[in-house]
Protein backbone atom coordinates (compact mmCIF):
# COMPACT_ATOMS: atom_id res chain seq x y z
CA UNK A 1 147.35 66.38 118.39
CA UNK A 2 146.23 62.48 118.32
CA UNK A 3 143.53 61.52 115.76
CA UNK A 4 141.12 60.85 117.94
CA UNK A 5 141.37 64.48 119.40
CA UNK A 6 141.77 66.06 115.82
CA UNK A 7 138.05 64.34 115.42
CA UNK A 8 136.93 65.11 118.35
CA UNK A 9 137.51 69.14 118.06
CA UNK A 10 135.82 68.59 114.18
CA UNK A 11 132.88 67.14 115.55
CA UNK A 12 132.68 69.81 118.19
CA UNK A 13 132.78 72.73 115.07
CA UNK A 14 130.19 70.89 113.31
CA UNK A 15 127.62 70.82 115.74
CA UNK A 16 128.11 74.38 116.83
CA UNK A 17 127.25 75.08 113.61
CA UNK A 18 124.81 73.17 113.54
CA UNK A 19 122.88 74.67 116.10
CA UNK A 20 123.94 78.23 115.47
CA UNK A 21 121.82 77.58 111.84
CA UNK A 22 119.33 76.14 113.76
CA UNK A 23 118.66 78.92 115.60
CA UNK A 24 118.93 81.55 112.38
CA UNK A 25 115.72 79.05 111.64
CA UNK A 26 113.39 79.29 114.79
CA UNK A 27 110.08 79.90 114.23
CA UNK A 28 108.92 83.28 114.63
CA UNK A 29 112.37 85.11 113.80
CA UNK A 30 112.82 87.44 110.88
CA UNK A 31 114.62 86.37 108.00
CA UNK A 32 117.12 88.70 106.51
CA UNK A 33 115.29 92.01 105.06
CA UNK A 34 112.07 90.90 106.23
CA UNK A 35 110.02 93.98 107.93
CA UNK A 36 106.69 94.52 109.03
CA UNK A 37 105.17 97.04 106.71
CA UNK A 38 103.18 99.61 108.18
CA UNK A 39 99.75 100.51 107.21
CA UNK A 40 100.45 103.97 105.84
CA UNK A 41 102.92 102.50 103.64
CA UNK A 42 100.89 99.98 101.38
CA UNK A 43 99.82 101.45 98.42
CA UNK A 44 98.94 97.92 96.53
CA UNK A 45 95.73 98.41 94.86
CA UNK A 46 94.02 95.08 96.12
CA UNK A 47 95.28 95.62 99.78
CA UNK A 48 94.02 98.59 99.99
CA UNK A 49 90.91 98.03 98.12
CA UNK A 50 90.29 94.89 100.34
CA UNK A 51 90.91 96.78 103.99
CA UNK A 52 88.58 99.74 103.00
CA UNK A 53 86.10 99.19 100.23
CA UNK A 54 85.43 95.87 99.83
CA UNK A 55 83.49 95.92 103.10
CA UNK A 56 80.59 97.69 100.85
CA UNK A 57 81.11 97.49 97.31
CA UNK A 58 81.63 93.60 97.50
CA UNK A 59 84.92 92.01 97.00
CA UNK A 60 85.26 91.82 93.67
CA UNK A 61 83.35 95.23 93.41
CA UNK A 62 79.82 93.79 93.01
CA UNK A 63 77.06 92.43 94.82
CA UNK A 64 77.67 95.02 97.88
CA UNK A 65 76.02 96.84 100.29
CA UNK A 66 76.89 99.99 98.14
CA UNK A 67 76.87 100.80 93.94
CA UNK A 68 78.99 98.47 91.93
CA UNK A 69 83.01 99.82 91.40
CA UNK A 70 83.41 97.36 88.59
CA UNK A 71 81.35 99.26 86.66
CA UNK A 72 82.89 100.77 83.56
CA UNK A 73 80.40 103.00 82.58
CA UNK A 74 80.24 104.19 86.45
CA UNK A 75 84.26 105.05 85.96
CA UNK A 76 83.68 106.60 82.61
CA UNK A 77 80.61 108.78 83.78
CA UNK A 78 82.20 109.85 86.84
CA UNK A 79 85.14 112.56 86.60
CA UNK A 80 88.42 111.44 88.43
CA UNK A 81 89.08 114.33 90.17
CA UNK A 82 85.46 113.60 91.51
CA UNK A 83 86.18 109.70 92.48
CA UNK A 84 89.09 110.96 94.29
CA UNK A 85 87.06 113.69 96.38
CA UNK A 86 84.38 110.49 97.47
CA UNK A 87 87.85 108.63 98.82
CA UNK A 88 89.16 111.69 100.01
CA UNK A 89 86.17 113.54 101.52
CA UNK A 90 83.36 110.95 101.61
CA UNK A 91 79.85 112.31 100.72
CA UNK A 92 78.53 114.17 103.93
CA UNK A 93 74.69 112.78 104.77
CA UNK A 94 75.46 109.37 103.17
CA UNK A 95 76.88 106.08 104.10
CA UNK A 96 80.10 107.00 102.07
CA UNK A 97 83.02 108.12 105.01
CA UNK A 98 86.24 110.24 104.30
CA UNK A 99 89.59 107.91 103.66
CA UNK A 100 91.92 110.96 103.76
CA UNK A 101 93.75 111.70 106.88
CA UNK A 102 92.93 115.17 106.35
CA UNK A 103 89.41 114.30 106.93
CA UNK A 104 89.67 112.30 109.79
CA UNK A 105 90.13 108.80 107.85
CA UNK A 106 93.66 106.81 107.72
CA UNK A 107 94.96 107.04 104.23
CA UNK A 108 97.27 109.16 102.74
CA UNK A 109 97.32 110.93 99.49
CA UNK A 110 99.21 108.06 97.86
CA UNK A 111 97.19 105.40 99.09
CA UNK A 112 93.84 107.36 97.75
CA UNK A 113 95.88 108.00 94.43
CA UNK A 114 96.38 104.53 93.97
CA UNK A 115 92.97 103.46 94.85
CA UNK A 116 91.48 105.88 91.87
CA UNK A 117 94.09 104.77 89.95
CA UNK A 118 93.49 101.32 90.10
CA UNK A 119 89.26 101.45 89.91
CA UNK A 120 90.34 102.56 86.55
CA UNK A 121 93.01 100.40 85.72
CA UNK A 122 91.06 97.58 87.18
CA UNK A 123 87.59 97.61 85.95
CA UNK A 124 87.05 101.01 83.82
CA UNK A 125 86.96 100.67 79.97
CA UNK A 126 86.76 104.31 78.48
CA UNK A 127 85.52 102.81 74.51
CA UNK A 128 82.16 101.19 76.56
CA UNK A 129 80.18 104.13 76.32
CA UNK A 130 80.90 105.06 72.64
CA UNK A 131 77.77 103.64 71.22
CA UNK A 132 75.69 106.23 73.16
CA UNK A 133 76.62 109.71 74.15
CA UNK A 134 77.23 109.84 77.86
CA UNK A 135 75.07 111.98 79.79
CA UNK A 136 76.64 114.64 81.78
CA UNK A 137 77.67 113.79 85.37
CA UNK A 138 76.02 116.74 87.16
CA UNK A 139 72.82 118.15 85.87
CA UNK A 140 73.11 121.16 83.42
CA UNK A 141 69.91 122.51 84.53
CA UNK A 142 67.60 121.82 87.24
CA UNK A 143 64.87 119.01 85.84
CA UNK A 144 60.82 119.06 86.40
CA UNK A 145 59.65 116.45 88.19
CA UNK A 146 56.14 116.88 86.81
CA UNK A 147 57.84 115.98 83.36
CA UNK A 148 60.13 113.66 85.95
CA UNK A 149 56.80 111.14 86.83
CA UNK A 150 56.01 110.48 83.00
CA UNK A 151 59.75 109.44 82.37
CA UNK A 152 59.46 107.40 85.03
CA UNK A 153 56.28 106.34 84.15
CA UNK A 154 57.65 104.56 80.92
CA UNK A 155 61.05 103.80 81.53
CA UNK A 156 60.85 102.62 85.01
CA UNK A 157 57.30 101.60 86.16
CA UNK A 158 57.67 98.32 84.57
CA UNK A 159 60.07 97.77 86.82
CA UNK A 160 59.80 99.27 90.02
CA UNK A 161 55.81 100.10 89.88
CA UNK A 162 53.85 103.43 88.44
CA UNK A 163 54.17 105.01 92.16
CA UNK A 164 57.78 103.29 92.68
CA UNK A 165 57.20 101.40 95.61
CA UNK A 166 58.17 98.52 93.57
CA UNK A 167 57.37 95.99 90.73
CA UNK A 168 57.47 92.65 89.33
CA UNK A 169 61.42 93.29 89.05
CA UNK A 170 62.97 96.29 90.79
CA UNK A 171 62.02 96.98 94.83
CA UNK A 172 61.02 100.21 96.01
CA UNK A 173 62.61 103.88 94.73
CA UNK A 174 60.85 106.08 96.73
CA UNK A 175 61.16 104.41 99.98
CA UNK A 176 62.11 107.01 102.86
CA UNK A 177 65.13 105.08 104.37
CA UNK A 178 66.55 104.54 100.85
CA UNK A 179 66.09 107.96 99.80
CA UNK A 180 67.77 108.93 102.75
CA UNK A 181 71.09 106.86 102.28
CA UNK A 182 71.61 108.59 98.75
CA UNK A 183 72.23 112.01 97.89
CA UNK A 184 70.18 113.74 94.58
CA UNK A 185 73.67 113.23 92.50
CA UNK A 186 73.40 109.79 93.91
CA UNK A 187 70.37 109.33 92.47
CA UNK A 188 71.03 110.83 88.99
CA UNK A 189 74.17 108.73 88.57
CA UNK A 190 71.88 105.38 89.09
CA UNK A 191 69.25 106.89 86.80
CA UNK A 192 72.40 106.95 84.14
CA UNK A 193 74.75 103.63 84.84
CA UNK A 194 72.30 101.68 85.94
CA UNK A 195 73.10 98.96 88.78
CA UNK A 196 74.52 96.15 86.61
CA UNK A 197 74.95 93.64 89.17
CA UNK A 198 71.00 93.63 89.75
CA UNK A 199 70.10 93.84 86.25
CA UNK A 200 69.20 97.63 86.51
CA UNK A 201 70.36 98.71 82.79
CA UNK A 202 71.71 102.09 82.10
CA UNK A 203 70.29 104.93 80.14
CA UNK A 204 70.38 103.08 76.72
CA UNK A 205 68.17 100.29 78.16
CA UNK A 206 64.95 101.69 79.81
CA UNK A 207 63.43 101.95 76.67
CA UNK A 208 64.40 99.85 73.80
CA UNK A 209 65.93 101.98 71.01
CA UNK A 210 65.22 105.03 72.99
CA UNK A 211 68.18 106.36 75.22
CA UNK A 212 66.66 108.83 77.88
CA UNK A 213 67.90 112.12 76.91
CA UNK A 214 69.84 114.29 79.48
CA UNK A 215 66.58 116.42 80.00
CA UNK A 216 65.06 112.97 80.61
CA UNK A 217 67.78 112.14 83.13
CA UNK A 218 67.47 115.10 85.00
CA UNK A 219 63.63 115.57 85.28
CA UNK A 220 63.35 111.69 86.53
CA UNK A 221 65.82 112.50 89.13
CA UNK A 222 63.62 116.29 90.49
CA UNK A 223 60.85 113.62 90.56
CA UNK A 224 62.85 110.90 92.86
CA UNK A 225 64.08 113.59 94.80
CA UNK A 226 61.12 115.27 95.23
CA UNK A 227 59.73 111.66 96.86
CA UNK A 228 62.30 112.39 99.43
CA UNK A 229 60.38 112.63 102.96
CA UNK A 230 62.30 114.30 106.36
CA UNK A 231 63.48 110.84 108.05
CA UNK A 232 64.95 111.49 111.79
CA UNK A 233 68.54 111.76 112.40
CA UNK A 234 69.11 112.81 108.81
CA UNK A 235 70.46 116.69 107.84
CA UNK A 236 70.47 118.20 104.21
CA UNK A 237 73.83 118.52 103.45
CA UNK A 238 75.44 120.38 99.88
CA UNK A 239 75.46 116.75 98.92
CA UNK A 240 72.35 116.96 97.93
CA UNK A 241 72.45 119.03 95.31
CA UNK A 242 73.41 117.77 91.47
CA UNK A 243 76.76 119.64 90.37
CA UNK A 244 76.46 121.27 87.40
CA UNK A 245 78.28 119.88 84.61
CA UNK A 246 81.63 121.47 83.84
């Protein structure tokens, strides 16, 4: 074979090459082990807290529609097992919808495992609540709301009013569409942690030096609930009801 042939059939080699790389590079084509991961299969905490809470409880779990998730004393009031019924389950008569497939949502019992896992690996800080004993998540006994108005009469009037349709600093508690987005253990758990991202403080700080007592927490919360007025469209549900603590 001449030289100029020899050259020829190298040239040839090199730009088939050439364009068989090229078109391993298109735009658009998967590169090697590159697969479209399915919904069911991210279990990421971030992805998943993005895609289906962020939407209400803010995206870096604040400043939502809905309570605060960066809360640590929220995580270290509320049980897990309890967190991961909300996901699971939702809270029937509230805002709050069921994630769990087996409630009609999308997510699967990893996915709802990791999202519990990480609210608590993300934002929740068991020590924060050592300088005050926790009250109990669910009530231990029902409260009085006559004894509930002269709580609220000194720890919260000064904020939210002395009839609670709202103050110098804090709206309206007793308004009828409000009290019928929450359920009572809603209301008892915001009566404990607070709602830090509007400068609500938690039971340590209603009255300085004077943590409300569980009693306390429980008889302000009979007298919120007992506010509560029938609103259209809404149904008592079991949600209503405080749990007893366990």
């Amino acid at each position: 074979m001449s030289a100029s042939r020899s050259a020829l059939a190298a040239g040839l080699a090199l730009g088939a090459a050439v364009v068989f790389a090229a078109c391993d590079a298109l735009p658009g084509k998967p590169k090697p082990g590159a697969h479209d991961v399915l919904p069911s299969q991210v279990v990421a905490f971030d992805g998943l807290y993005a895609r289906h809470c962020a939407g209400c409880h803010g995206v870096d779990g604040k400043l939502g529609a809905a309570r605060p998730l960066n809360d640590p004393v929220y995580l270290a009031l509320v049980p897990h097992e309890r967190l991961r019924q909300v996901i699971a389950r939702g809270v029937p008569g509230t805002s709050q919808p069921a994630f769990a497939r087996t409630a009609g949502g999308d997510l699967t019992d990893a996915q709802i495992d990791a999202l519990v896992q990480g609210l608590i690996n993300t934002w929740g800080r068991p020590e924060v609540a050592r300088d005050g004993e926790l009250p109990p998540y669910g009530a231990p006994a029902p409260g009085d709301a006559e004894r509930g108005k002269a709580v609220f009469v000194v720890a919260c009037a000064a904020c939210h009013g002395l009839d609670g349709r709202g103050g110098p600093k804090g709206g309206s508690v007793v308004d009828p569409s409000y009290l019928a987005l929450v359920s009572d253990q809603g209301l008892r758990t915001t009566v404990i942690v607070g709602r830090p991202d509007l400068g609500m403080p938690d039971w340590r700080g209603y009255v300085r030096g004077q943590p409300l007592s569980p009693e306390h927490v429980a008889d302000v919360t009979a007298w919120l609930v007992a506010q509560r007025r029938p609103v259209p469209g809404r149904l008592p549900t079991i949600a209503d009801t405080p749990r007893p603590a366990r």
